[in-house]
Protein backbone atom coordinates (compact mmCIF):
# COMPACT_ATOMS: atom_id res chain seq x y z
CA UNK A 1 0.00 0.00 0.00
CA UNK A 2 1.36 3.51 -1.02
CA UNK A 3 0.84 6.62 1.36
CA UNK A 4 1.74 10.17 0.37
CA UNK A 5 0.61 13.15 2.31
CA UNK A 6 1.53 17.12 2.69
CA UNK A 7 3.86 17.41 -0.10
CA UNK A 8 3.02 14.15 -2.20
CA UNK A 9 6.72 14.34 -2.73
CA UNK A 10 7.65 11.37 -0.27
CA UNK A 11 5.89 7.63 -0.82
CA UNK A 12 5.59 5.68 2.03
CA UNK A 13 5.06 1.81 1.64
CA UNK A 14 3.01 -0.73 3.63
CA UNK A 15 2.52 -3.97 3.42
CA UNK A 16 -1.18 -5.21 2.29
CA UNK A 17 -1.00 -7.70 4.54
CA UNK A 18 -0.01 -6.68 7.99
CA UNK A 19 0.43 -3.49 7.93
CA UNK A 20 3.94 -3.01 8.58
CA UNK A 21 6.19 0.00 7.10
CA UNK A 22 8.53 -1.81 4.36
CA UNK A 23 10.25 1.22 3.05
CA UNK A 24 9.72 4.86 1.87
CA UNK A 25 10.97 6.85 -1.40
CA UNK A 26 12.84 10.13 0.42
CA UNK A 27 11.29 13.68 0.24
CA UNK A 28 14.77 14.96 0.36
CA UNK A 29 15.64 13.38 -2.42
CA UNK A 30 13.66 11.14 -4.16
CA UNK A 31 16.03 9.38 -5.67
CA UNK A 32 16.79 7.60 -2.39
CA UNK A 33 15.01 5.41 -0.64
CA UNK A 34 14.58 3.98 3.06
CA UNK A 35 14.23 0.64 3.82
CA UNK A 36 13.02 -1.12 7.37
CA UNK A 37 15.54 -3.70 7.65
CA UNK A 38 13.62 -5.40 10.93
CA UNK A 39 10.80 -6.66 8.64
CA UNK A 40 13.35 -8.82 6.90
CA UNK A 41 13.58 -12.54 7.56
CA UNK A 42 17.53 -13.33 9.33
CA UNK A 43 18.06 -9.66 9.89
CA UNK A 44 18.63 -8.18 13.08
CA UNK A 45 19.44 -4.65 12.57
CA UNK A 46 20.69 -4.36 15.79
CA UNK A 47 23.49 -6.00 14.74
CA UNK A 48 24.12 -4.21 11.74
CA UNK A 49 26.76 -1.71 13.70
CA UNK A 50 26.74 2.15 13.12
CA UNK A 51 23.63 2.41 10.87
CA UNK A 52 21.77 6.03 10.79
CA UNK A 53 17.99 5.61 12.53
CA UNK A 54 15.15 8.08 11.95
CA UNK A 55 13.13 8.64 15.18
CA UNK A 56 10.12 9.36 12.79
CA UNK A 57 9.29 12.90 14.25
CA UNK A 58 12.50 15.15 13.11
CA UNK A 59 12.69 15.22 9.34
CA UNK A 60 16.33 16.30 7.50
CA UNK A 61 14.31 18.38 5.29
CA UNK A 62 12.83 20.47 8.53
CA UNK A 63 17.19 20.86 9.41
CA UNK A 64 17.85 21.91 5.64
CA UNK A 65 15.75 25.33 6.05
């Protein structure tokens, strides 16, 4: 499932099935995208070392102005 809002720059990704975030195509730059490696199967990104988190309330775009 696809979710865009505000901006309809950013597409946020769900699955159909259970709901769960899967990964997003960045406002920023929507050439990248985010992925949310703890829905994987044999992943624990806790493991993963040094990997940059989003807390889901600051956005880099709100930094950039």
């Amino acid at each position: 499932m696809l979710y865009q809002f505000n901006t309809m720059t950013a597409k946020h990704y769900f699955c159909s099935i259970c709901g769960i975030y899967t990964h997003h195509q960045t406002r920023a730059n929507p050439e990248l995208y985010g992925f949310n490696l703890a829905c994987l199967d044999g992943v624990n990104p806790f493991e993963l070392g040094d990997v940059r988190v989003n807390d889901g309330i600051n956005h880099i775009s709100d930094r950039e102005a």
